[in-house]
PDB file of N, CA and C in Angstrom:
ATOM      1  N   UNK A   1     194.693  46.331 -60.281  1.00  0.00           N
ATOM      2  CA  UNK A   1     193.365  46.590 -59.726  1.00  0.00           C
ATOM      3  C   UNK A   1     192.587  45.290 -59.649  1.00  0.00           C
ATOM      4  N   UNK A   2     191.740  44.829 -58.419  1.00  0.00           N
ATOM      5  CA  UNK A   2     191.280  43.634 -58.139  1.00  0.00           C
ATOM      6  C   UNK A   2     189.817  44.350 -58.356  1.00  0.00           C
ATOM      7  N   UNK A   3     189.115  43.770 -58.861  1.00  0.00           N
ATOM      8  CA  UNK A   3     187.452  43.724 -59.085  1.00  0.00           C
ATOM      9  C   UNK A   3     186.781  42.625 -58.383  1.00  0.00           C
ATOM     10  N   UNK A   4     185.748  43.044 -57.414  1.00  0.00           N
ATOM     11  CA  UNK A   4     184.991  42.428 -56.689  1.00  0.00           C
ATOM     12  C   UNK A   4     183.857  42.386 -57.088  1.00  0.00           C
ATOM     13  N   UNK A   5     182.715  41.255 -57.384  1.00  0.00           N
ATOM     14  CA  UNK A   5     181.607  41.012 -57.883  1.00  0.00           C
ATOM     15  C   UNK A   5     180.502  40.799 -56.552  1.00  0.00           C
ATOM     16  N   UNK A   6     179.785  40.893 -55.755  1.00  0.00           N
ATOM     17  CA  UNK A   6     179.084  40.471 -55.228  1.00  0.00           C
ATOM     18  C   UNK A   6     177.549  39.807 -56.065  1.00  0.00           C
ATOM     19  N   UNK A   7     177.159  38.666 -55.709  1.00  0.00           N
ATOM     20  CA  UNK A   7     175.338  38.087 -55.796  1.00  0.00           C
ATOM     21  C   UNK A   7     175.161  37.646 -54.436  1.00  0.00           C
ATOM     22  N   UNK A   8     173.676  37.220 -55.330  1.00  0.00           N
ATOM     23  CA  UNK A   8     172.846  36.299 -54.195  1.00  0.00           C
ATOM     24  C   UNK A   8     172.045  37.166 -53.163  1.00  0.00           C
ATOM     25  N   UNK A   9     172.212  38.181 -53.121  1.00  0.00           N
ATOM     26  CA  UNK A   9     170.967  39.029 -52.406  1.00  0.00           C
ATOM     27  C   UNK A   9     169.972  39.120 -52.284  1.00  0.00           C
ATOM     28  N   UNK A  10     168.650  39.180 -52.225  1.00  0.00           N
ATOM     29  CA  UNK A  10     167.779  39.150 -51.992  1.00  0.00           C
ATOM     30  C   UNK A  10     166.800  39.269 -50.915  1.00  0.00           C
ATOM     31  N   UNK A  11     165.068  39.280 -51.074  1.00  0.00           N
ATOM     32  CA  UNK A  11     164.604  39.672 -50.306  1.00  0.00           C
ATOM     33  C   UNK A  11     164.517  38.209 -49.694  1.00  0.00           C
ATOM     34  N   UNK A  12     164.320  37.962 -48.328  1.00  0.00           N
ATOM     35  CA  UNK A  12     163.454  36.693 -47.214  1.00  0.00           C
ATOM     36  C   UNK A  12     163.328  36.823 -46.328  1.00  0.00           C
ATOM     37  N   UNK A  13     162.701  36.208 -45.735  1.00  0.00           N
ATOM     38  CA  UNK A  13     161.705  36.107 -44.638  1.00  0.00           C
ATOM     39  C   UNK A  13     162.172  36.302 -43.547  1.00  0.00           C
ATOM     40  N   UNK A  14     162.223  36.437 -42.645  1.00  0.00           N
ATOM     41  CA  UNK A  14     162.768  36.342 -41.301  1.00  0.00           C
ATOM     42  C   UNK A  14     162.700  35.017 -40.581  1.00  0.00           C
ATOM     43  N   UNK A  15     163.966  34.409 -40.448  1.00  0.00           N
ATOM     44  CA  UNK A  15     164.055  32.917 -39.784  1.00  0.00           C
ATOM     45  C   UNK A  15     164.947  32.016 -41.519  1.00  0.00           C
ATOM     46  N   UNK A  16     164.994  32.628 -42.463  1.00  0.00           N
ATOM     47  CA  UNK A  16     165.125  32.274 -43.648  1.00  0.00           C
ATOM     48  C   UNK A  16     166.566  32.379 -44.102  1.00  0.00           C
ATOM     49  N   UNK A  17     167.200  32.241 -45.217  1.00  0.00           N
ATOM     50  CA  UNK A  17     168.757  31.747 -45.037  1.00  0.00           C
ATOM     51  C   UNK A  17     168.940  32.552 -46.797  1.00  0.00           C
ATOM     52  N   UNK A  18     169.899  33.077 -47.054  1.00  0.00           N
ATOM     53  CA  UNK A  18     170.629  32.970 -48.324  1.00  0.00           C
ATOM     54  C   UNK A  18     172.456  33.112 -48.535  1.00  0.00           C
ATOM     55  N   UNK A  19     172.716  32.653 -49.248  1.00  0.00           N
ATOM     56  CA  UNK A  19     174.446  32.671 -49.742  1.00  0.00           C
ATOM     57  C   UNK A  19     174.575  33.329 -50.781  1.00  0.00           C
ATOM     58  N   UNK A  20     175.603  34.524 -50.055  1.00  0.00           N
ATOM     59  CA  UNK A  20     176.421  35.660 -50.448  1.00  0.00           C
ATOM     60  C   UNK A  20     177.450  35.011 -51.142  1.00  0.00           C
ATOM     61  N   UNK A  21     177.587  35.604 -52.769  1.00  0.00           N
ATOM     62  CA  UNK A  21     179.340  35.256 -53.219  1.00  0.00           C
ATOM     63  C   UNK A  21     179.565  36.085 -53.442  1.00  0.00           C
ATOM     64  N   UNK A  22     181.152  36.048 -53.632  1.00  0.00           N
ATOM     65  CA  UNK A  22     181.842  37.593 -54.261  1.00  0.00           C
ATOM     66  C   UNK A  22     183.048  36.925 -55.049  1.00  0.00           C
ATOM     67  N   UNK A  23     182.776  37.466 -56.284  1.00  0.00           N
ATOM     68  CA  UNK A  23     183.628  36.631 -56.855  1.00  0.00           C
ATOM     69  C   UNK A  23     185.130  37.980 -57.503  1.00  0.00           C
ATOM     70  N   UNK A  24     186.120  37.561 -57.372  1.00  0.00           N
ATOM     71  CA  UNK A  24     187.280  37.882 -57.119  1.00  0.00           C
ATOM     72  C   UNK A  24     188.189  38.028 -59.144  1.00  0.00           C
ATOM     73  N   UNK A  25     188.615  39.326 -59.133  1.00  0.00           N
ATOM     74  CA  UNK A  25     189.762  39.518 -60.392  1.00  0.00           C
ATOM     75  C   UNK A  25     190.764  38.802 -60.274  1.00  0.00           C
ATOM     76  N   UNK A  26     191.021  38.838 -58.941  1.00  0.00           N
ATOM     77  CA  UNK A  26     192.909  38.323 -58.601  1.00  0.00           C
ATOM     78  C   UNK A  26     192.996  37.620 -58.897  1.00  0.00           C
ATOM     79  N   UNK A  27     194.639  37.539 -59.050  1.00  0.00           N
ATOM     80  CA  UNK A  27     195.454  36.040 -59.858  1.00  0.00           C
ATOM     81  C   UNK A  27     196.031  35.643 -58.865  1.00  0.00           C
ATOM     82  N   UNK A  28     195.938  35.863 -57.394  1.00  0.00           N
ATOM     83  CA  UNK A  28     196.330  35.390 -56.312  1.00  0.00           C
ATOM     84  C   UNK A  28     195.623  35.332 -55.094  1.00  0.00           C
ATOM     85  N   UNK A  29     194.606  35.037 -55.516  1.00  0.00           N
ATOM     86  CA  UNK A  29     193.402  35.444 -54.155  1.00  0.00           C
ATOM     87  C   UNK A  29     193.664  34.728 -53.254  1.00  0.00           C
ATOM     88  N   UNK A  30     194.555  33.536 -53.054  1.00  0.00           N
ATOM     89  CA  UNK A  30     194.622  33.229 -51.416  1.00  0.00           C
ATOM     90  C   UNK A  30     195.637  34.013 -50.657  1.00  0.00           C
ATOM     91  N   UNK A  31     195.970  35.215 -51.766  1.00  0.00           N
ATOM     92  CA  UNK A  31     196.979  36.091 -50.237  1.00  0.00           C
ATOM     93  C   UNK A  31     196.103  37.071 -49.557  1.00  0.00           C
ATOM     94  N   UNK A  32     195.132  37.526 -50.149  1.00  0.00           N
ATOM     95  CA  UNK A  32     194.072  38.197 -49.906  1.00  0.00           C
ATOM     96  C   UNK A  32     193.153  37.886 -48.429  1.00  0.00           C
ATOM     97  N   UNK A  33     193.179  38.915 -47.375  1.00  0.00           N
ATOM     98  CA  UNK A  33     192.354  38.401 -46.437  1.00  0.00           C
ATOM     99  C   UNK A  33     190.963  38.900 -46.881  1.00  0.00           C
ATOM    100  N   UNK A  34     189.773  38.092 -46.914  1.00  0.00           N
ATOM    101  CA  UNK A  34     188.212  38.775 -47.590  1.00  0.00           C
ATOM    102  C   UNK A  34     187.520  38.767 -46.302  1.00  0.00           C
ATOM    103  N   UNK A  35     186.828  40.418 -46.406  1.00  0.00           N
ATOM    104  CA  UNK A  35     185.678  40.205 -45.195  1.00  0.00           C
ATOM    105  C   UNK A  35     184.609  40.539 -46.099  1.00  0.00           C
ATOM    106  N   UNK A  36     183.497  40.231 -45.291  1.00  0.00           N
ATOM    107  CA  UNK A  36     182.102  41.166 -45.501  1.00  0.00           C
ATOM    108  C   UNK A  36     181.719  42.172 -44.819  1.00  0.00           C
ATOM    109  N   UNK A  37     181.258  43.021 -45.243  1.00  0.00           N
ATOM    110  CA  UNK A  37     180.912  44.211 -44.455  1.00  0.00           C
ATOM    111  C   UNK A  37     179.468  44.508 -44.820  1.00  0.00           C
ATOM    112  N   UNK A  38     178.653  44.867 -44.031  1.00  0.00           N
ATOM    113  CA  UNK A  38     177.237  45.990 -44.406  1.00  0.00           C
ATOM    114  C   UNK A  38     177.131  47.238 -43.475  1.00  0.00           C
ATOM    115  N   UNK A  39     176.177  47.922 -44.570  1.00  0.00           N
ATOM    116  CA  UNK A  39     175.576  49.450 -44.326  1.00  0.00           C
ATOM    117  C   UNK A  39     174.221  48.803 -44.735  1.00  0.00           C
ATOM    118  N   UNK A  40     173.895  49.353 -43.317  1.00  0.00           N
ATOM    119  CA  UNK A  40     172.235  49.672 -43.193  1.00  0.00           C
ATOM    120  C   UNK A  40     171.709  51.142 -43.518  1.00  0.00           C
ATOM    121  N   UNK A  41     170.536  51.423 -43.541  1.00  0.00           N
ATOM    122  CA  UNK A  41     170.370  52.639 -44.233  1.00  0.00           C
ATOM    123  C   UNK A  41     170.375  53.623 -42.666  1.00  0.00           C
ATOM    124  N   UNK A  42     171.151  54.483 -43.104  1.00  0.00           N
ATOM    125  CA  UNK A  42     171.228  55.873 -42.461  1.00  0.00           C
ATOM    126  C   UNK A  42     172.466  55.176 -40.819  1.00  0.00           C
ATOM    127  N   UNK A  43     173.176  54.142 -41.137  1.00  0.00           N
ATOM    128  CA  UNK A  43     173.793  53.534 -40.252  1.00  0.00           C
ATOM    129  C   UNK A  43     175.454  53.521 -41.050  1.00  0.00           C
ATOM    130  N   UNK A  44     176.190  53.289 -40.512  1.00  0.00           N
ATOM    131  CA  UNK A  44     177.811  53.188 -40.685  1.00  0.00           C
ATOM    132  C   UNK A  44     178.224  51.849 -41.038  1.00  0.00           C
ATOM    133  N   UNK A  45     179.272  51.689 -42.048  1.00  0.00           N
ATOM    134  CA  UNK A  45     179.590  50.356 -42.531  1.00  0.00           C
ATOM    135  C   UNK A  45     180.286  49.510 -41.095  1.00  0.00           C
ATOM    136  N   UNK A  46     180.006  48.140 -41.038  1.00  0.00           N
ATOM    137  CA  UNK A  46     180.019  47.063 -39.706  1.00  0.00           C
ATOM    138  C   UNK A  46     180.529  46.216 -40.792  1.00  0.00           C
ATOM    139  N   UNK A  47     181.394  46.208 -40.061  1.00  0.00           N
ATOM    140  CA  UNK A  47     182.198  44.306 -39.956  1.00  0.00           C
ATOM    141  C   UNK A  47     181.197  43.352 -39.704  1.00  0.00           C
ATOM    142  N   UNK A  48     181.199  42.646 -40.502  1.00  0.00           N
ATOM    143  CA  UNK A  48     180.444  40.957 -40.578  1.00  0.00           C
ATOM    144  C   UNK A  48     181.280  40.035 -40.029  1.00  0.00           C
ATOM    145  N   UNK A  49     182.277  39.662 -41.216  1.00  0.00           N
ATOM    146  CA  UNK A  49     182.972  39.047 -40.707  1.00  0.00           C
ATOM    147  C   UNK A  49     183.836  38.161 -42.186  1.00  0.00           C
ATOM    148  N   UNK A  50     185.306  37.954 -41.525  1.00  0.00           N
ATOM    149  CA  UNK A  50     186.336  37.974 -42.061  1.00  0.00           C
ATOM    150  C   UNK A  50     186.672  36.289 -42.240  1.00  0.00           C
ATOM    151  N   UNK A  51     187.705  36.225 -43.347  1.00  0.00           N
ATOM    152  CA  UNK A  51     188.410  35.008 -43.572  1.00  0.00           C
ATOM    153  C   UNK A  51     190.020  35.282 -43.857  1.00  0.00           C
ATOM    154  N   UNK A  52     190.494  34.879 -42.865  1.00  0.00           N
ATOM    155  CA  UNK A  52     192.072  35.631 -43.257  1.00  0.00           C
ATOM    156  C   UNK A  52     193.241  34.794 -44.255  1.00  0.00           C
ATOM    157  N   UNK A  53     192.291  33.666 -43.807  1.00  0.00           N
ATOM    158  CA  UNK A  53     192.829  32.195 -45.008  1.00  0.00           C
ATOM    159  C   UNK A  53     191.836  31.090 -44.544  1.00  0.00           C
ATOM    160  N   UNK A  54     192.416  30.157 -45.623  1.00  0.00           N
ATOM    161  CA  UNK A  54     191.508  29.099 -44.796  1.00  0.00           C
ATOM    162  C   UNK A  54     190.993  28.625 -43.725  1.00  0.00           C
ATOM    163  N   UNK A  55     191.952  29.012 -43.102  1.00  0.00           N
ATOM    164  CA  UNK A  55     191.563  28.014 -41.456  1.00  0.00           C
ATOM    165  C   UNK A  55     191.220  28.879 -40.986  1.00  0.00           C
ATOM    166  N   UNK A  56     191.512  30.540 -40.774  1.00  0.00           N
ATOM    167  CA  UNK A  56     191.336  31.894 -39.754  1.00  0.00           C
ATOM    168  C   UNK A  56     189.907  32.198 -40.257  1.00  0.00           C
ATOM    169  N   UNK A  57     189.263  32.361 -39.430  1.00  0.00           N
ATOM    170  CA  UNK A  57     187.718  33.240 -39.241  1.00  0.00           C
ATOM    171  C   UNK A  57     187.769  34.121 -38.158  1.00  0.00           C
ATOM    172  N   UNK A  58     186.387  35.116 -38.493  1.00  0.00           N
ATOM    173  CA  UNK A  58     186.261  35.908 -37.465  1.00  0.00           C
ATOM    174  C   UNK A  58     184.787  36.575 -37.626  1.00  0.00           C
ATOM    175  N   UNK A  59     184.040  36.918 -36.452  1.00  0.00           N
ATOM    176  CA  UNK A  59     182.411  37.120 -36.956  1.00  0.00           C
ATOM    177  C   UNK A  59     182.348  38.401 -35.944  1.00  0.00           C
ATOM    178  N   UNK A  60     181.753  38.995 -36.580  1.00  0.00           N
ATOM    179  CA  UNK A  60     181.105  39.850 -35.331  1.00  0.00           C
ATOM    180  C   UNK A  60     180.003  39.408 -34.299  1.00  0.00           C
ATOM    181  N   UNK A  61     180.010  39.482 -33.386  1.00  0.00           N
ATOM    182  CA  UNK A  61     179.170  38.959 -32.267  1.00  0.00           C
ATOM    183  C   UNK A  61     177.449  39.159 -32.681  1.00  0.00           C
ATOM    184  N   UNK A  62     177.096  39.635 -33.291  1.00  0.00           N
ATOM    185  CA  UNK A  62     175.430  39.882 -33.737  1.00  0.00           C
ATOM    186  C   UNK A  62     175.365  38.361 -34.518  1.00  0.00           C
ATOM    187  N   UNK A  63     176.094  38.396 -35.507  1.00  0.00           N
ATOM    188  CA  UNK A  63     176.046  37.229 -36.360  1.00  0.00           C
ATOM    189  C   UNK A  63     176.839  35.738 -36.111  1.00  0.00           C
ATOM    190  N   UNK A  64     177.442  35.868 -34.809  1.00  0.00           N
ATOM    191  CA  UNK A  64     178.435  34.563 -34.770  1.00  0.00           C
ATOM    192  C   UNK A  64     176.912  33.336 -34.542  1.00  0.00           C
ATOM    193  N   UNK A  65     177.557  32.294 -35.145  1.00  0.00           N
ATOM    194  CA  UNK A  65     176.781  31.311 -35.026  1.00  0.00           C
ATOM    195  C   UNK A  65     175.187  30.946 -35.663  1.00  0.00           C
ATOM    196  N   UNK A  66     175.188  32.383 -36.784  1.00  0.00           N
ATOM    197  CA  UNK A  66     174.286  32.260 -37.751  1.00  0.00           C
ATOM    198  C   UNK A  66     174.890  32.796 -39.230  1.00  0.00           C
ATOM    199  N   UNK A  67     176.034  33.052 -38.818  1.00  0.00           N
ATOM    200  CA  UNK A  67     176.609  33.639 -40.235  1.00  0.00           C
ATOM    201  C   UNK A  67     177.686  32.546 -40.582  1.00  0.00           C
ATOM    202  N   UNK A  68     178.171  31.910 -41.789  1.00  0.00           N
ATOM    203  CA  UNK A  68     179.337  31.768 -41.879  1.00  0.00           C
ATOM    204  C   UNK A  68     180.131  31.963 -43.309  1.00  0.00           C
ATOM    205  N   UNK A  69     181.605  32.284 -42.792  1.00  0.00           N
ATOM    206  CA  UNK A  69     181.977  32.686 -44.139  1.00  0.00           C
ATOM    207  C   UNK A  69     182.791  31.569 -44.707  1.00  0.00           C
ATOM    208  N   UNK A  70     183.302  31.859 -46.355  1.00  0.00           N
ATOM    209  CA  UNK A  70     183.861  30.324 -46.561  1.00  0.00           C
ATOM    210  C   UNK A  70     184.657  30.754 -48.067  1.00  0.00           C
ATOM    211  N   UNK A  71     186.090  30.123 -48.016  1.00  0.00           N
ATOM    212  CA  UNK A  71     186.120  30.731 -49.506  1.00  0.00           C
ATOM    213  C   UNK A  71     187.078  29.392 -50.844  1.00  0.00           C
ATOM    214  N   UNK A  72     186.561  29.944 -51.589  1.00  0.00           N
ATOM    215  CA  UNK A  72     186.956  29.044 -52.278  1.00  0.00           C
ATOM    216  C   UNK A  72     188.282  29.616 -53.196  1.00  0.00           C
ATOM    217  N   UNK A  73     189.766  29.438 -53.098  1.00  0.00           N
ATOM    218  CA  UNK A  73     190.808  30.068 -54.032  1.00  0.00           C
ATOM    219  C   UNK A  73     190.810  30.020 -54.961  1.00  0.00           C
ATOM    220  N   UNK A  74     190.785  28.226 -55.502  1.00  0.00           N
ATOM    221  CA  UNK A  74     191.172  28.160 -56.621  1.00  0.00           C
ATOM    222  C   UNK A  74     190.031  28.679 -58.350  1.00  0.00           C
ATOM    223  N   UNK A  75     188.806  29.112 -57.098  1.00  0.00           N
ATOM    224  CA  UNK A  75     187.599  29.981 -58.053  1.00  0.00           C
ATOM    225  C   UNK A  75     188.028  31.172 -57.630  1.00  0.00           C
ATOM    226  N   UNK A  76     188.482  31.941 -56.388  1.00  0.00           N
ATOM    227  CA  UNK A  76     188.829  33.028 -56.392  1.00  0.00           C
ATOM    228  C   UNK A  76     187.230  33.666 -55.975  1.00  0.00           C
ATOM    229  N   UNK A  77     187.088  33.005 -55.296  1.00  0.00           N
ATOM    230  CA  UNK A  77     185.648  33.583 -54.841  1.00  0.00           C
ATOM    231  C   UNK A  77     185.470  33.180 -53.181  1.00  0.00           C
ATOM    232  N   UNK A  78     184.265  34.095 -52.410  1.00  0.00           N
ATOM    233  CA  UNK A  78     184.387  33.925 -50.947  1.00  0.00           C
ATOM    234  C   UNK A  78     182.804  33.979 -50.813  1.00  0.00           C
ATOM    235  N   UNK A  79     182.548  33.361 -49.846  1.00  0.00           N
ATOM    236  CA  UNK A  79     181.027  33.216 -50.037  1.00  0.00           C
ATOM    237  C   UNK A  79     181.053  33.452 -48.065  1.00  0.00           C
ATOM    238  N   UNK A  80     179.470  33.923 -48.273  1.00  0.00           N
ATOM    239  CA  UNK A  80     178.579  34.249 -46.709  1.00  0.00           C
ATOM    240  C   UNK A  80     177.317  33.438 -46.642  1.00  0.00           C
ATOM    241  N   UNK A  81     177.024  32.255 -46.145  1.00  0.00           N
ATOM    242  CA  UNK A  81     176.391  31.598 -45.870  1.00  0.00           C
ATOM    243  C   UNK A  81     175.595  32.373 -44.257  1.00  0.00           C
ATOM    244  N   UNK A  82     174.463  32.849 -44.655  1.00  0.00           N
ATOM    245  CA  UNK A  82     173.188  33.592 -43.622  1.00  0.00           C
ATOM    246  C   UNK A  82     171.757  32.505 -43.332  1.00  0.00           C
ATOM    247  N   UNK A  83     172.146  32.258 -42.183  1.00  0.00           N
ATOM    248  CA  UNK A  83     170.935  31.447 -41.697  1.00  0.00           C
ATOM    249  C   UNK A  83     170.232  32.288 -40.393  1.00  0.00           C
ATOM    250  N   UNK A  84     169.340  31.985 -40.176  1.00  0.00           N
ATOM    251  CA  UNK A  84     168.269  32.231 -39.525  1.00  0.00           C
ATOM    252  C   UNK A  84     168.416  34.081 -39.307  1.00  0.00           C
ATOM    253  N   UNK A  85     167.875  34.101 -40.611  1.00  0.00           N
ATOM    254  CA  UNK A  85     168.078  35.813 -41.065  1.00  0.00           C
ATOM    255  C   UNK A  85     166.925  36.383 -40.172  1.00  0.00           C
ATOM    256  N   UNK A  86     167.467  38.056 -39.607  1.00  0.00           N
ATOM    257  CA  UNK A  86     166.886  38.616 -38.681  1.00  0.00           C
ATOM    258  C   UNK A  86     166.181  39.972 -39.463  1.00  0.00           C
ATOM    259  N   UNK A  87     165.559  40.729 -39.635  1.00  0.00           N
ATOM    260  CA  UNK A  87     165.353  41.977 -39.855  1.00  0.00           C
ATOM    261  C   UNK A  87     166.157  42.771 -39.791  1.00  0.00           C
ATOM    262  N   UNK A  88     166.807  43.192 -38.577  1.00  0.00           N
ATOM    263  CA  UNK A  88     167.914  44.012 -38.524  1.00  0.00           C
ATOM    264  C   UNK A  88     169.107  43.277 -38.888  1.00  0.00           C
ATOM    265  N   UNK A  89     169.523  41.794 -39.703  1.00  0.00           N
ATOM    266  CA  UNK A  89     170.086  41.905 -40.904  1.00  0.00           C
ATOM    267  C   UNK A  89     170.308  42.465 -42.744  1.00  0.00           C
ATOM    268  N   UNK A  90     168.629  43.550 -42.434  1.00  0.00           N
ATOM    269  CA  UNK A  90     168.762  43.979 -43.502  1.00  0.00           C
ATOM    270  C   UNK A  90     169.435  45.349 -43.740  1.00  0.00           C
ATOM    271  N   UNK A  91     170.289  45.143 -44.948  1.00  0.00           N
ATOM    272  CA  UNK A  91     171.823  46.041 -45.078  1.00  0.00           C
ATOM    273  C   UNK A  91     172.121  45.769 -46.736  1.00  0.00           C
ATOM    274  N   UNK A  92     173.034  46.408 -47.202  1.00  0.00           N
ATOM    275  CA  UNK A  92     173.812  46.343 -48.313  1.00  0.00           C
ATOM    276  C   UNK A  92     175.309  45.518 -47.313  1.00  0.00           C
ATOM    277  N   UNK A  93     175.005  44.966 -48.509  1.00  0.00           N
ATOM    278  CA  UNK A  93     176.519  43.613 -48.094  1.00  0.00           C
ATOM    279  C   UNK A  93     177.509  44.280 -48.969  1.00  0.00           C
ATOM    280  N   UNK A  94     179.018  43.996 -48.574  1.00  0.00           N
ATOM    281  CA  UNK A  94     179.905  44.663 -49.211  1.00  0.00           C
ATOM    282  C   UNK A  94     180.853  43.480 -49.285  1.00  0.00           C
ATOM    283  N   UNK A  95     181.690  42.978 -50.282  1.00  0.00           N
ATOM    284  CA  UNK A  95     182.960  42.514 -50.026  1.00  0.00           C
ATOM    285  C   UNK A  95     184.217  42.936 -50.285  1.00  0.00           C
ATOM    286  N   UNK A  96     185.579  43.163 -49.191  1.00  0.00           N
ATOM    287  CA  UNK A  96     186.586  43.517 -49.108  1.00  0.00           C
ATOM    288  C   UNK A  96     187.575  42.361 -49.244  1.00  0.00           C
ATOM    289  N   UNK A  97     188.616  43.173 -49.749  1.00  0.00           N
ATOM    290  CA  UNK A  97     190.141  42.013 -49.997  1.00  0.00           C
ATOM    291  C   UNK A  97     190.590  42.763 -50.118  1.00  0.00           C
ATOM    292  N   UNK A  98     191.795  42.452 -49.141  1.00  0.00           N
ATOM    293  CA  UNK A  98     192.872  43.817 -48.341  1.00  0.00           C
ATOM    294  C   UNK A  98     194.386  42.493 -48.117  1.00  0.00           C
ATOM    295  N   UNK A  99     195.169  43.292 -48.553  1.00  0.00           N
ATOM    296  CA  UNK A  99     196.529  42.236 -48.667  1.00  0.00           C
ATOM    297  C   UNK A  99     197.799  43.851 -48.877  1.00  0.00           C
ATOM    298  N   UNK A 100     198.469  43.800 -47.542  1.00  0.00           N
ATOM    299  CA  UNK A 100     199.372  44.990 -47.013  1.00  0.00           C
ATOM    300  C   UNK A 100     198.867  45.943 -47.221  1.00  0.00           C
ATOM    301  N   UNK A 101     199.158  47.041 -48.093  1.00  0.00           N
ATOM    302  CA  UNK A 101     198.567  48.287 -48.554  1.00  0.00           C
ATOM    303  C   UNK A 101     197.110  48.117 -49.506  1.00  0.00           C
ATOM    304  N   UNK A 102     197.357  47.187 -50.047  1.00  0.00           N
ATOM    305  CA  UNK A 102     196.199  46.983 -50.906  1.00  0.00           C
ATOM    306  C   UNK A 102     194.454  46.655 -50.670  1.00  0.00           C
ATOM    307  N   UNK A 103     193.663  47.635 -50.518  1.00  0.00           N
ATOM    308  CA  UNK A 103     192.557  47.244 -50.446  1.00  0.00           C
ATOM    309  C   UNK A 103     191.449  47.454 -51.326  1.00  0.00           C
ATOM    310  N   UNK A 104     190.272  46.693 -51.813  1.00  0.00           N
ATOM    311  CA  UNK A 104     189.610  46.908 -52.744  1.00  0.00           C
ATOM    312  C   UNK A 104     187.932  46.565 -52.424  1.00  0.00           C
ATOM    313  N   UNK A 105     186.930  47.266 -52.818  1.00  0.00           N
ATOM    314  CA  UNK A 105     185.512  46.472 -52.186  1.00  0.00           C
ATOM    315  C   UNK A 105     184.980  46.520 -53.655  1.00  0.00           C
ATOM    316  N   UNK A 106     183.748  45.985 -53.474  1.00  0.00           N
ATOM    317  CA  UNK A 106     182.255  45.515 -54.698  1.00  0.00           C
ATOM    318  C   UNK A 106     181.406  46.573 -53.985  1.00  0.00           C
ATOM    319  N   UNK A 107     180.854  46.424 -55.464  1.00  0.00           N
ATOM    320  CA  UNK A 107     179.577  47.433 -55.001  1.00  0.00           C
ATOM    321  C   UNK A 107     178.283  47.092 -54.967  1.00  0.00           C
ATOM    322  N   UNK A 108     178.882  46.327 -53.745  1.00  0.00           N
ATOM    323  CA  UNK A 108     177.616  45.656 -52.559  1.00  0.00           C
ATOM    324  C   UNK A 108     176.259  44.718 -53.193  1.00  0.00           C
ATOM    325  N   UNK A 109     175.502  44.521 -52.400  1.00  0.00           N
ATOM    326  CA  UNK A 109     174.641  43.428 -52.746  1.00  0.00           C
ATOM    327  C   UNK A 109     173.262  43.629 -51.574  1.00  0.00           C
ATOM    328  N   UNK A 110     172.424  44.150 -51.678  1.00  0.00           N
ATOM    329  CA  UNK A 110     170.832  44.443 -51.404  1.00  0.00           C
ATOM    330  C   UNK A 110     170.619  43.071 -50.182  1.00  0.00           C
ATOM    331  N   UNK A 111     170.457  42.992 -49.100  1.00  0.00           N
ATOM    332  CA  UNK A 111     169.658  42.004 -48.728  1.00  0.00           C
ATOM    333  C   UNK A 111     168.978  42.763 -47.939  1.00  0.00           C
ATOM    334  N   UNK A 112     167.758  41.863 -47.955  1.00  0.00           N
ATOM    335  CA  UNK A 112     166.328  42.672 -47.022  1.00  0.00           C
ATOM    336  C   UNK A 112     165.868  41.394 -46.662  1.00  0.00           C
ATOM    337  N   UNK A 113     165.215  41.184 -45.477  1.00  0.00           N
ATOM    338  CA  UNK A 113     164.530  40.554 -44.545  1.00  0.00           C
ATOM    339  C   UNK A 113     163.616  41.361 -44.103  1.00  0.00           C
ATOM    340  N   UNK A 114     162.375  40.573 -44.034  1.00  0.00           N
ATOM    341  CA  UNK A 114     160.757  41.121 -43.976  1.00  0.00           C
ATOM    342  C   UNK A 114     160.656  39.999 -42.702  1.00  0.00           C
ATOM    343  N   UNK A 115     159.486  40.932 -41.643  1.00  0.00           N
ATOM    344  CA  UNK A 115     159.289  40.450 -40.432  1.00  0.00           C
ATOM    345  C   UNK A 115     157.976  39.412 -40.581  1.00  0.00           C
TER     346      UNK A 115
END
């Protein structure tokens, strides 16, 4: 069983920036592909966006080019770097690590953006 930690949530401003970590159980976290995901309230969990290894990314189109993700193995942790935060970025952040059958999430992380 892999345990996922999410921080760094919080409330800010709109136009304003914070970094998401999720820090990781595994004893092998670079086989692990990690995404982020959020649920907004009374809305369905959305893909953010993924790291499939080092070099592979992937964003969902709302957030490309203000989101980025980034991870670090040998801490076993994956981080979401959020800049020029929008309102309707506010959601519960989730992080996933999924490797063949195996998938596991955290139980999420609060961010809110005020207009």
């Amino acid at each position: 069983q892999v345990q996922l930690v999410e921080s760094g949530g919080g409330l800010v401003q709109a136009g304003g920036s914070l970094r998401l970590s999720c820090a990781s159980s595994a004893t092998r976290f670079s086989i692990y592909s990690m995404s982020w995901y959020r649920q907004a309230p009374g809305k369905q969990r959305e893909f953010v966006a993924n790291s499939y290894d080092m070099d592979t990314t992937s964003y969902a189109g709302s957030v490309k080019g203000r989101f980025t993700i980034s991870r670090d193995n040998a801490k076993s942790t994956v981080f979401l770097q959020m800049n020029d935060l929008k309102p309707e970025d506010t959601a519960v952040y989730y992080c996933n690590a999924r490797f063949a059958t195996m998938e596991y999430w955290g139980q999420g992380t609060q961010v809110t953006v005020s207009a």
